[in-house]
C-alpha atoms as a PDB file:
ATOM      1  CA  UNK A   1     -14.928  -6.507 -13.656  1.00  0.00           C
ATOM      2  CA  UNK A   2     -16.271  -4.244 -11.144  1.00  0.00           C
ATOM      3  CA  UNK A   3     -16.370  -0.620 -11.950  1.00  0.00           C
ATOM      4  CA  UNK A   4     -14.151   0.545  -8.932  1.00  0.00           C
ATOM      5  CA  UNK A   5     -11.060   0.763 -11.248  1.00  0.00           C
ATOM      6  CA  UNK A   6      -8.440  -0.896  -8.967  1.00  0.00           C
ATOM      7  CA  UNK A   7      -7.469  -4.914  -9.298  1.00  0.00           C
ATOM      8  CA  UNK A   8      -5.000  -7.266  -8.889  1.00  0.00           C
ATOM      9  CA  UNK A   9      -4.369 -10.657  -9.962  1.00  0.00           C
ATOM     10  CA  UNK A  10      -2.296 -12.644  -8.135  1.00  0.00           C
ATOM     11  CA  UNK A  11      -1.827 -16.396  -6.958  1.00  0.00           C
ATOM     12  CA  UNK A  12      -5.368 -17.517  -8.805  1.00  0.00           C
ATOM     13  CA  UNK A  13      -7.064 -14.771  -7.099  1.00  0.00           C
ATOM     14  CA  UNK A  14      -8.669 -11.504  -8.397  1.00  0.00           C
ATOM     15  CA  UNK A  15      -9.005  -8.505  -6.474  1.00  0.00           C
ATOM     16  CA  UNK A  16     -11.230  -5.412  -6.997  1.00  0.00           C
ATOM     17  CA  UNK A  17     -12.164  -2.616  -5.098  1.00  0.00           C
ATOM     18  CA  UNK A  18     -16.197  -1.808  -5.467  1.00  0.00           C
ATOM     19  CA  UNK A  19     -17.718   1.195  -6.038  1.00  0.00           C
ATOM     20  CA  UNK A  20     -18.871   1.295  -1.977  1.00  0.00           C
ATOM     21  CA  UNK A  21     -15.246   1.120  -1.127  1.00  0.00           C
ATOM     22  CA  UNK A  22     -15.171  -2.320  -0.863  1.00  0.00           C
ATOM     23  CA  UNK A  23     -12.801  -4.906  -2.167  1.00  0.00           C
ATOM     24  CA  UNK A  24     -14.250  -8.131  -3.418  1.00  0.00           C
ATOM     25  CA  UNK A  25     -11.855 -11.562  -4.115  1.00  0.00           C
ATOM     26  CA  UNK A  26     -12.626 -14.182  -6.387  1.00  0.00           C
ATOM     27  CA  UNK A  27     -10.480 -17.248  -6.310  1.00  0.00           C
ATOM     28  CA  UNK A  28     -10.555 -18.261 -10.116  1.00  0.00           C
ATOM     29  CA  UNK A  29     -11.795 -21.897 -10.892  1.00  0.00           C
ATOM     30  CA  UNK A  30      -9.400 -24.505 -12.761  1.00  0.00           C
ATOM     31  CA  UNK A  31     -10.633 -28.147 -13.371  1.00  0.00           C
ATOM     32  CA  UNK A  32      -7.012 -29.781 -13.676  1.00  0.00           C
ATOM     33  CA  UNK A  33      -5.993 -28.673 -10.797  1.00  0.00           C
ATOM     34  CA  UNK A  34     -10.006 -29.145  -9.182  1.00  0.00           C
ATOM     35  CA  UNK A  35     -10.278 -25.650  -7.860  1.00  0.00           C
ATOM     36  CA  UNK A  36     -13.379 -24.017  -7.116  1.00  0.00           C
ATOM     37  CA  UNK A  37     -14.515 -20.471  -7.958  1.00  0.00           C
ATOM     38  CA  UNK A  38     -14.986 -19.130  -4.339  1.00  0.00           C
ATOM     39  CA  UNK A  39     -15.891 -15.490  -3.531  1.00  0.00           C
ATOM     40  CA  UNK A  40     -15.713 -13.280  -0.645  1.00  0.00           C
ATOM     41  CA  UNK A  41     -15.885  -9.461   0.384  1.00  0.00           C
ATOM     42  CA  UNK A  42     -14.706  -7.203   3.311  1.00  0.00           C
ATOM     43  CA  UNK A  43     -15.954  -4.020   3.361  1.00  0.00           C
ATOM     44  CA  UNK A  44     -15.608  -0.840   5.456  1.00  0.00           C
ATOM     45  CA  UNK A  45     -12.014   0.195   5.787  1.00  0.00           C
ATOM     46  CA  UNK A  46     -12.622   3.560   7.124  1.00  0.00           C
ATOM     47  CA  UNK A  47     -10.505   5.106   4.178  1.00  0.00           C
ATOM     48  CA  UNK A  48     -10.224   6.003   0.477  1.00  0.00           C
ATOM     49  CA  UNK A  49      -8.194   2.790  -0.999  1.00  0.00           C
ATOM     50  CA  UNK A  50      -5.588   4.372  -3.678  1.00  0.00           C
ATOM     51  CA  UNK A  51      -4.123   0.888  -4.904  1.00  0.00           C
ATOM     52  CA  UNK A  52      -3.983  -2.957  -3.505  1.00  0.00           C
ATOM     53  CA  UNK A  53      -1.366  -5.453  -3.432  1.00  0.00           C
ATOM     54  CA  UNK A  54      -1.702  -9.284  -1.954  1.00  0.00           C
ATOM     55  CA  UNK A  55      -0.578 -12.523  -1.114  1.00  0.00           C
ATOM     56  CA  UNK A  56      -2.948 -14.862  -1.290  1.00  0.00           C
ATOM     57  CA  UNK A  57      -0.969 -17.936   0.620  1.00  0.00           C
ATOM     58  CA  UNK A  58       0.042 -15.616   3.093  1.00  0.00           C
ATOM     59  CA  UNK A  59      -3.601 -14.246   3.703  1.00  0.00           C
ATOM     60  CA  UNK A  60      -1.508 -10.740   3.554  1.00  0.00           C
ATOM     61  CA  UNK A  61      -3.830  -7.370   2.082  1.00  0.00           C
ATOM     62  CA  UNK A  62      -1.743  -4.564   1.456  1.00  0.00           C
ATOM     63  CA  UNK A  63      -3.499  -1.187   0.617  1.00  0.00           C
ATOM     64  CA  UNK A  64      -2.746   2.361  -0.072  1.00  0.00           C
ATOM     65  CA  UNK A  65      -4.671   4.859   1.061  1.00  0.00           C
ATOM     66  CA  UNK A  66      -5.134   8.257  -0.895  1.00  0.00           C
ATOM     67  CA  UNK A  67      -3.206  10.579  -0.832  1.00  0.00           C
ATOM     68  CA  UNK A  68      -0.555   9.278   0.649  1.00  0.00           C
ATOM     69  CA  UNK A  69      -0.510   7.048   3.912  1.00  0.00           C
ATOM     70  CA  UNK A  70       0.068   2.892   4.058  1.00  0.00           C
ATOM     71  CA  UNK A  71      -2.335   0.005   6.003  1.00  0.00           C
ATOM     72  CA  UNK A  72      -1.285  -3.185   6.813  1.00  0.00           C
ATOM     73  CA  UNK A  73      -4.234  -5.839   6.918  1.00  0.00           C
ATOM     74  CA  UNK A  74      -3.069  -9.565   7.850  1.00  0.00           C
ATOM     75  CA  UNK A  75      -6.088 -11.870   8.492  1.00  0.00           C
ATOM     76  CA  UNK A  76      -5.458 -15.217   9.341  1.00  0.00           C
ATOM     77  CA  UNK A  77      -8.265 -18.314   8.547  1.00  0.00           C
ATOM     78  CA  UNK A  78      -9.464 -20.211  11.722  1.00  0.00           C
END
């Protein structure tokens, strides 16, 4: 676990937010189902992240921002 305090766990994938602000997502592995462990970052969000939500199949990030406001994110794979 990162030491950012903040995570979710949701649809085989972790997510934590760093101690730069970051939040980092680690698909967890499973050999039945032959899943890799994958893991990616996005950084920068130009705020202080108060708590995360997701969808992984949708490719939907939703995070609060302290104190008080809310930020959409939806990124979509090419």
């Amino acid at each position: 676990m990162l030491p950012g305090g903040i995570w979710e766990l949701y649809g085989g994938v972790l997510a934590q937010k760093g101690p730069d602000g970051s939040v980092t997502f680690r698909q967890l592995p499973s050999h039945c189902r032959i899943i890799k462990e994958r893991e990616w970052s996005v950084k920068d969000f130009g705020f202080n992240i108060r708590d995360l939500g997701m969808d992984p199949s949708q490719d939907l990030l939703v995070l609060i921002e302290s104190p008080q406001w809310c930020v959409l994110i939806h990124a979509q794979q090419q």
